[in-house]
Protein backbone atom coordinates (compact mmCIF):
# COMPACT_ATOMS: atom_id res chain seq x y z
CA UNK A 1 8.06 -6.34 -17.63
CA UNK A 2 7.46 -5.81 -13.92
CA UNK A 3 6.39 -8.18 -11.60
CA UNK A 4 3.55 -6.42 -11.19
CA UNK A 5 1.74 -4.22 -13.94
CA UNK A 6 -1.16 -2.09 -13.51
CA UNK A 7 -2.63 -1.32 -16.39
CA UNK A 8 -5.26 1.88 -16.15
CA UNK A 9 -7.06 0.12 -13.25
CA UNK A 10 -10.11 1.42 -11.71
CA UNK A 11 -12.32 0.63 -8.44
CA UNK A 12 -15.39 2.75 -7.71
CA UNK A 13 -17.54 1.65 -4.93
CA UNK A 14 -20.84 2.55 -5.60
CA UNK A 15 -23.10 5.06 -2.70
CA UNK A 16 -25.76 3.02 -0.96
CA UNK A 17 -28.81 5.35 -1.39
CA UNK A 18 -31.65 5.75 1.40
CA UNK A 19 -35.11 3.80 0.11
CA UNK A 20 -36.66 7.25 -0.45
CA UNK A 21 -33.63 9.06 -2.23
CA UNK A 22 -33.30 5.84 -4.67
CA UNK A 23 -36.81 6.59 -5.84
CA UNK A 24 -36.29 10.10 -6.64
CA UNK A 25 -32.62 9.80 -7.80
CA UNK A 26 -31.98 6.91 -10.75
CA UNK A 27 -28.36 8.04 -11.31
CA UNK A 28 -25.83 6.25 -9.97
CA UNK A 29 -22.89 8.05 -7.43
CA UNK A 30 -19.43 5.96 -6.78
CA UNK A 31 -16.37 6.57 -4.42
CA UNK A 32 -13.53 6.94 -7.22
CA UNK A 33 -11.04 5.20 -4.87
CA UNK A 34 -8.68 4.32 -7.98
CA UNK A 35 -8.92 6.20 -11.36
CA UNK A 36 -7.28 5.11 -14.25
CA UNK A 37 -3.90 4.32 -12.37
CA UNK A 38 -0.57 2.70 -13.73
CA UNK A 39 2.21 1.88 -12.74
CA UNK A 40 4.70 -1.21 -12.68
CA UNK A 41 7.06 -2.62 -9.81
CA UNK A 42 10.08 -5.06 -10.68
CA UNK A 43 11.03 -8.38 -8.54
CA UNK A 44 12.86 -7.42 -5.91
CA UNK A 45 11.84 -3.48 -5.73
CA UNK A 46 10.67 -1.59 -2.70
CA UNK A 47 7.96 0.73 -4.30
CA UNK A 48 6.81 3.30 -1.70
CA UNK A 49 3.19 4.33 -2.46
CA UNK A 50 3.04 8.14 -0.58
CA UNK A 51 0.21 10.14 -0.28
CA UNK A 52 -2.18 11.89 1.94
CA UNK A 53 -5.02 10.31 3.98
CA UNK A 54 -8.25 9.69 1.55
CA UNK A 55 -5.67 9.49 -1.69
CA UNK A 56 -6.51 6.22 -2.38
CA UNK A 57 -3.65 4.14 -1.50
CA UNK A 58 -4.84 1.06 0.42
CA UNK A 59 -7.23 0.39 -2.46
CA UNK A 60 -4.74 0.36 -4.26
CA UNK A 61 -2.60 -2.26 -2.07
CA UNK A 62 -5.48 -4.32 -1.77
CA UNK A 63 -6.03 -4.53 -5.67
CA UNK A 64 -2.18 -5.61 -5.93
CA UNK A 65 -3.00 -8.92 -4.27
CA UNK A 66 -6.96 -8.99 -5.38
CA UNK A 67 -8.29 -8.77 -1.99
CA UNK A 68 -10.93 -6.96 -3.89
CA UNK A 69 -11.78 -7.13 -7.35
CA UNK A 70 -11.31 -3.96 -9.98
CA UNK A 71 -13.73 -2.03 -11.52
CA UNK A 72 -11.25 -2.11 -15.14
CA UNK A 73 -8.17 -2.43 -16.46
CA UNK A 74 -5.45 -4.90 -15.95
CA UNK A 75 -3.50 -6.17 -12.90
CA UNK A 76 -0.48 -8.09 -14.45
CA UNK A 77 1.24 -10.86 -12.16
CA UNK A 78 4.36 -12.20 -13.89
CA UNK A 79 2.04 -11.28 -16.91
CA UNK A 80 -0.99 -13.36 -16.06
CA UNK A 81 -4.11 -10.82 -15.42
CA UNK A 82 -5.15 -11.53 -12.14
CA UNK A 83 -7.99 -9.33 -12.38
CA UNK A 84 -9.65 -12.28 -13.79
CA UNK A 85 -8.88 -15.12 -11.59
CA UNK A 86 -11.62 -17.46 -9.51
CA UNK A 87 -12.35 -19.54 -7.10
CA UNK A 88 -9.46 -22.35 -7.34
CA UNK A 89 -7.19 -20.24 -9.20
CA UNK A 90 -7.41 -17.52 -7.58
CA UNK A 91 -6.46 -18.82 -4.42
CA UNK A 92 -3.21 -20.79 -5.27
CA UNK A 93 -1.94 -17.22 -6.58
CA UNK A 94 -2.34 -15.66 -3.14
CA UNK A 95 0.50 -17.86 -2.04
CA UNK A 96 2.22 -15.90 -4.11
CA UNK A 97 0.94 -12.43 -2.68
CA UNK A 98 0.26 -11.53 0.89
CA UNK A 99 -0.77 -7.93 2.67
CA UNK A 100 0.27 -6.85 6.15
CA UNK A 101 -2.89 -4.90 7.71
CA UNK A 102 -2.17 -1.70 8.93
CA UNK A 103 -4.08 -2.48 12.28
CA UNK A 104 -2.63 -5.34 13.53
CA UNK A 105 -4.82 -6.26 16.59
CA UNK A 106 -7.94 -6.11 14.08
CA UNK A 107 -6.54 -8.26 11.72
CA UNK A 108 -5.82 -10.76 14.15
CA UNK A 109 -8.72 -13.30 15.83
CA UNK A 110 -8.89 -12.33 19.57
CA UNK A 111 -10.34 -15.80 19.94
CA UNK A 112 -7.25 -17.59 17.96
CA UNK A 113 -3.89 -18.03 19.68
CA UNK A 114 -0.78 -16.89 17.78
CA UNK A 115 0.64 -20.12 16.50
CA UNK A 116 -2.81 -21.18 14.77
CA UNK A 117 -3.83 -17.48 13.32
CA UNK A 118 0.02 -18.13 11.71
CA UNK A 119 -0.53 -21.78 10.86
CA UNK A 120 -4.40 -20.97 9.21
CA UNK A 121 -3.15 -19.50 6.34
CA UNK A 122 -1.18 -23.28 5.32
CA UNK A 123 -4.12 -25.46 6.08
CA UNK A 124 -6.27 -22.98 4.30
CA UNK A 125 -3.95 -23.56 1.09
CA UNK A 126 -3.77 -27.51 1.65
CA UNK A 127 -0.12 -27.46 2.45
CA UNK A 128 1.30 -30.69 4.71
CA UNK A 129 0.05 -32.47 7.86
CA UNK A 130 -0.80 -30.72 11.39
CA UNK A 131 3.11 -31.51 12.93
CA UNK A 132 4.21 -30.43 9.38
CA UNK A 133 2.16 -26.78 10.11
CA UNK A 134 3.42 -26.66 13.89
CA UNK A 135 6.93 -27.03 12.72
CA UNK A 136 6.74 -24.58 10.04
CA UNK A 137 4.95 -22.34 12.75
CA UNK A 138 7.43 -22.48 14.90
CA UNK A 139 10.41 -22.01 12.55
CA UNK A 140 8.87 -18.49 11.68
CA UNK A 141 8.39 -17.59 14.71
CA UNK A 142 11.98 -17.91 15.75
CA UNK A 143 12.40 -15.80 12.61
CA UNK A 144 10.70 -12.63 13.68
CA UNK A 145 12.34 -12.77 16.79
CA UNK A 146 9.13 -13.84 19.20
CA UNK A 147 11.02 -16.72 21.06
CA UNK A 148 10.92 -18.69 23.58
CA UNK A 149 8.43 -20.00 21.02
CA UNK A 150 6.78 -21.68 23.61
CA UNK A 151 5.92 -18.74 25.06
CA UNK A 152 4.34 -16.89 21.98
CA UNK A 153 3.01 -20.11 20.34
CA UNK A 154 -0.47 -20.32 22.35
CA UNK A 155 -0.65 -16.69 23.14
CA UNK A 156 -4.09 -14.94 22.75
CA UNK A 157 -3.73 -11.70 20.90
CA UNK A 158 -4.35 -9.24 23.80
CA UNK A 159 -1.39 -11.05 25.23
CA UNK A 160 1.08 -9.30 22.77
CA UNK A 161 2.04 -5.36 22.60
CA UNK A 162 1.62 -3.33 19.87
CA UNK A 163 5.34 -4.24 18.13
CA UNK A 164 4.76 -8.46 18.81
CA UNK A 165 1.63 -7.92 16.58
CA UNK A 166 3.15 -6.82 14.05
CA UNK A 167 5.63 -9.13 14.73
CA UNK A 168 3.40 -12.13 14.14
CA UNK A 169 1.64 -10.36 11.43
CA UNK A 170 5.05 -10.43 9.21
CA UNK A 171 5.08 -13.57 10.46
CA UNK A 172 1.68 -15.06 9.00
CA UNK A 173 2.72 -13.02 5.28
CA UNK A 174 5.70 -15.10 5.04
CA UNK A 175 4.86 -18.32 5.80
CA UNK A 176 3.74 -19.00 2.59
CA UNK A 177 7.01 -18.11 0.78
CA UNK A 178 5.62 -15.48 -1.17
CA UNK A 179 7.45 -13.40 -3.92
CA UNK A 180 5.26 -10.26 -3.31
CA UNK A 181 3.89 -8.60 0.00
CA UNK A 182 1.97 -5.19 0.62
CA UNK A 183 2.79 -3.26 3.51
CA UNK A 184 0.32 -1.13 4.73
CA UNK A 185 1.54 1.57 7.49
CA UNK A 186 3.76 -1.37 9.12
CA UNK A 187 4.81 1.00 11.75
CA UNK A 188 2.10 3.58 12.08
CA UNK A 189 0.62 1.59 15.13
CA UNK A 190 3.94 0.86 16.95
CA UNK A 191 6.27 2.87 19.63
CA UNK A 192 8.73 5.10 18.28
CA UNK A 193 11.19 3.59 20.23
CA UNK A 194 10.35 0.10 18.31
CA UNK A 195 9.80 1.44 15.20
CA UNK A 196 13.37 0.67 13.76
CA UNK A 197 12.73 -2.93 14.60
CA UNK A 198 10.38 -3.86 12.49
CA UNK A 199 11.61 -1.77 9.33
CA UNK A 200 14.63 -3.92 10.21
CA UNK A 201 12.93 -7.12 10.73
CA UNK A 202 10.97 -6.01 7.37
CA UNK A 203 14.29 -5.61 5.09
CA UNK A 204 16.03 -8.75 7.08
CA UNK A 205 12.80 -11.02 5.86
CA UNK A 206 13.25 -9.06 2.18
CA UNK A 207 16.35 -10.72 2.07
CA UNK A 208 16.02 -13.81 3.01
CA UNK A 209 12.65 -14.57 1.25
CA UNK A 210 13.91 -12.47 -1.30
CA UNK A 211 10.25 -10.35 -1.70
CA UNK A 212 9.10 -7.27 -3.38
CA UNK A 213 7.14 -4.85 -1.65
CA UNK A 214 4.50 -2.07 -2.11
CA UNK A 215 5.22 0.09 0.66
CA UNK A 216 2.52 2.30 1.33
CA UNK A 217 2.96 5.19 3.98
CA UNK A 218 2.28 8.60 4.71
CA UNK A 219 5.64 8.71 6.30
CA UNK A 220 7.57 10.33 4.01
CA UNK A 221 11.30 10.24 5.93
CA UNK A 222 10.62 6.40 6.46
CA UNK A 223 9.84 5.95 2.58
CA UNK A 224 13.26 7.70 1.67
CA UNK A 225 15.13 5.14 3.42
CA UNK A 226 13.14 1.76 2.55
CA UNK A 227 12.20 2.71 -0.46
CA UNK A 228 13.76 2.14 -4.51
CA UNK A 229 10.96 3.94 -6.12
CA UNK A 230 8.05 6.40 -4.97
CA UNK A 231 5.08 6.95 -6.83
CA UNK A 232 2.91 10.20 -4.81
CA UNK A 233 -0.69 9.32 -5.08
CA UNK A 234 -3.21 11.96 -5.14
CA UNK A 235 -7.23 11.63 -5.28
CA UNK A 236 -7.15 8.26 -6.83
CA UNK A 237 -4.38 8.70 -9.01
CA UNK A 238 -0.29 8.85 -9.67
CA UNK A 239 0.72 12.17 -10.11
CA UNK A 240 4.45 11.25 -9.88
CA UNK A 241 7.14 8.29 -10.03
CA UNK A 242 10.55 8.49 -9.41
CA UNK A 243 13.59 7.35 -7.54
CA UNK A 244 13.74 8.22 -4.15
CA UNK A 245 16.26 10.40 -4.44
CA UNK A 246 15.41 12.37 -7.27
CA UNK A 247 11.67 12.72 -6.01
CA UNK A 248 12.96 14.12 -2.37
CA UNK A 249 15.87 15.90 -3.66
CA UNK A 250 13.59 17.47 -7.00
CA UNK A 251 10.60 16.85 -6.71
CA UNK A 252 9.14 17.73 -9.91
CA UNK A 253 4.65 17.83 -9.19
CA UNK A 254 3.41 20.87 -7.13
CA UNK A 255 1.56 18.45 -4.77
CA UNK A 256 5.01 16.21 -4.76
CA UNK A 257 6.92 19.46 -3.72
CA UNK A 258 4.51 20.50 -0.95
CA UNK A 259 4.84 17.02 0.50
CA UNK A 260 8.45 17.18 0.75
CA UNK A 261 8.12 20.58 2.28
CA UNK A 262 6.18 19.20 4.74
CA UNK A 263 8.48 16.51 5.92
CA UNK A 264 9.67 17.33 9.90
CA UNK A 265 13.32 18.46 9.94
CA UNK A 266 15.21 17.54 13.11
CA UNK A 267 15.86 20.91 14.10
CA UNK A 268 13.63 22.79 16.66
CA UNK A 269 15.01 25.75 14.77
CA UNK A 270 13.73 25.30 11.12
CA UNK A 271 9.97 25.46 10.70
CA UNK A 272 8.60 22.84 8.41
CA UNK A 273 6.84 25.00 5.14
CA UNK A 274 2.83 24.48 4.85
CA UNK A 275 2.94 24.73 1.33
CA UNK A 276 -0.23 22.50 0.84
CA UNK A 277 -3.67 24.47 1.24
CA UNK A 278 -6.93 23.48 2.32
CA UNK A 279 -8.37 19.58 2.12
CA UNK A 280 -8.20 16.96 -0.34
CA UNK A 281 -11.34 17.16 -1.97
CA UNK A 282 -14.19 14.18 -2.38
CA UNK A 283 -13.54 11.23 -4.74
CA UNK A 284 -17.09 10.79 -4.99
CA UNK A 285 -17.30 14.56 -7.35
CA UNK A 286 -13.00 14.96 -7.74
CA UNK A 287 -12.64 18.31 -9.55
CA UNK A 288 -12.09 18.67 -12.70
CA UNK A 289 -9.18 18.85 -15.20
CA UNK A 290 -6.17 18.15 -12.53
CA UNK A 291 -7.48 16.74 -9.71
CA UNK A 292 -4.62 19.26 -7.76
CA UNK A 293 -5.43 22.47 -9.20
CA UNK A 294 -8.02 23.80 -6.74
CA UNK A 295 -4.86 23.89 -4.47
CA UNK A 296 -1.76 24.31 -6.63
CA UNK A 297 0.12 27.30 -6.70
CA UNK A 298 1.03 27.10 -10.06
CA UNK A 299 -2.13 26.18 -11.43
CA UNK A 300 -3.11 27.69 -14.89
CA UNK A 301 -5.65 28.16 -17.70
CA UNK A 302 -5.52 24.61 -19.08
CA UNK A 303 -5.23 23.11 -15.44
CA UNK A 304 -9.46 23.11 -14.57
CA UNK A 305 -10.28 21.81 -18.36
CA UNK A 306 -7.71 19.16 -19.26
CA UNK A 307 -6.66 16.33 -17.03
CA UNK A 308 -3.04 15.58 -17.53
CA UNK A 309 -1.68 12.16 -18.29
CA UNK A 310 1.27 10.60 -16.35
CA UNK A 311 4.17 10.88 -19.04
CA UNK A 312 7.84 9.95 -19.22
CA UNK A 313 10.00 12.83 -18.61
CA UNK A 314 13.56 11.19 -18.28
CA UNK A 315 15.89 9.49 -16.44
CA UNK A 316 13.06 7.30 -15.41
CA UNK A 317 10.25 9.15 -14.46
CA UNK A 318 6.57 10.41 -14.57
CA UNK A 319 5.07 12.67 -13.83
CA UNK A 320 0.81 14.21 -14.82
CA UNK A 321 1.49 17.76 -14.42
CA UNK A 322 0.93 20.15 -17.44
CA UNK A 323 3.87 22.20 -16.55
CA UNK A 324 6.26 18.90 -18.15
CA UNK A 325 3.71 18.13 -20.88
């Protein structure tokens, strides 16, 4: 058992219709941001989640820790559904879980200063006096490596670059001692140049808190070296899982392979393979059969009529493709 399970979970967002078009038009449309996904991650795992933009991803993150609520199927914390949880219940478990935003500067209050937007998240929970929340404040500060605390502590968000967000963002995930934490994009909005830093600062806190992540990213080089797992996410679904080796060095999918053919190579010499035609298409009418096969090379007869199912083919991996079923 993982310790999280998703168990064929689903989240459609229904299409708010114009007055006029509701009238005319009694059938409901939804977004099919998740589809019938699955997929397990075990304490103290890095699962990368890898896909391309519109693939349904930071749904998915945001299910893990029930920022939003699923349409079906099970979300499995330590084996407890937390698709069900309310009120009370619901929010002593978040202790437990925590997301890191992939904007930083929106997910902060311009109008709160560091040290409180950190400290909220105890005194939302109940947890010990005001000095109590200061101290602890201050202590994780230090720990992210924004010191002289003094100076950070009453900072306004504007104050900060792009890298001390993020910085203070770890910082207000952690405070609560969780056991799991979604990262979503940590680096996309910093500096090259700082980038290293906070996947750094991100594997140093790993340790010490000793967390399990959902990594989700579209960078794939980044994901090789974080990451235990990846599971490639296309149109709302998992088309792949396997260790990150395997998956870069064989990747078994037609939509896995294109994406590894895709990543950069550091040599102004070897042009990077487009192997990955046209646009992902719309989740609110996703094709039918295999959601890939209106751009897979190796699409066939069966691909357009039958959707595949994610299925075990060895040494610890799955993979929905027809060509391994």
């Amino acid at each position: 058992m993982g310790l999280i399970e998703f168990k064929r979970v689903k989240k459609y967002f229904p299409i708010q219709r114009g007055f006029l078009e509701s009238i005319f038009t009694k059938e409901k449309t939804f977004v099919r941001a998740v589809d019938d996904v699955s997929f397990s991650i075990a304490k103290g795992e890095v699962l990368g989640l890898v896909g391309e933009s519109g693939s349904g991803k930071t749904t998915t993150g945001r299910l893990c820790v029930r920022l939003i609520a699923p349409t079906d199927g099970q979300i499995l914390y330590e084996g407890k559904d937390i698709a069900k949880l309310h009120g009370k219940d619901l929010r002593l478990i978040r202790r437990r879980l925590q997301f890191t935003f992939q904007d930083p500067t929106s997910s902060l209050n311009p109008r709160m200063s560091i040290g409180n937007a950190i400290a909220d998240a105890m005194r939302l929970q109940g947890i010990g006096t005001s000095d109590e929340r200061k101290a602890r404040t201050e202590e994780i500060l230090e720990r992210v490596g924004l010191s002289p605390v003094s100076t950070f502590y009453n900072r306004l968000p504007h104050q900060l670059s792009g890298g001390q967000k993020q910085r203070v963002v770890f910082a207000r995930a952690t405070i609560l001692n969780p056991e799991f934490v979604v990262t979503d994009e940590p680096v996309a909005m910093v500096d090259v140049s700082i980038k290293a830093q906070i996947l750094e600062l991100m594997m140093d806190l790993k340790k010490e808190f000793d967390l399990t992540y959902l990594f989700i990213t579209h960078d794939l080089a980044t994901a090789r070296h974080v990451c235990d797992r990846i599971a490639v996410m296309y149109l709302g679904r998992i088309v792949e899982v396997a260790d990150r080796n395997r998956i870069y060095d064989d990747p078994l999918h037609p939509y896995s392979v294109g994406l590894m053919k895709a990543i950069p190579v550091p040599n102004p010499k070897v042009k990077s393979e487009a192997v990955l035609q046209g646009e992902i298409p719309s989740p609110i009418d996703p094709p039918t059969g295999c959601r890939f096969h209106p751009r897979c090379p190796k699409a066939f007869a069966r691909c357009p009529v039958e959707e595949p199912e994610l299925t075990d083919v060895g040494e610890d991996r799955q993979v929905a493709c027809h060509l391994y079923s």
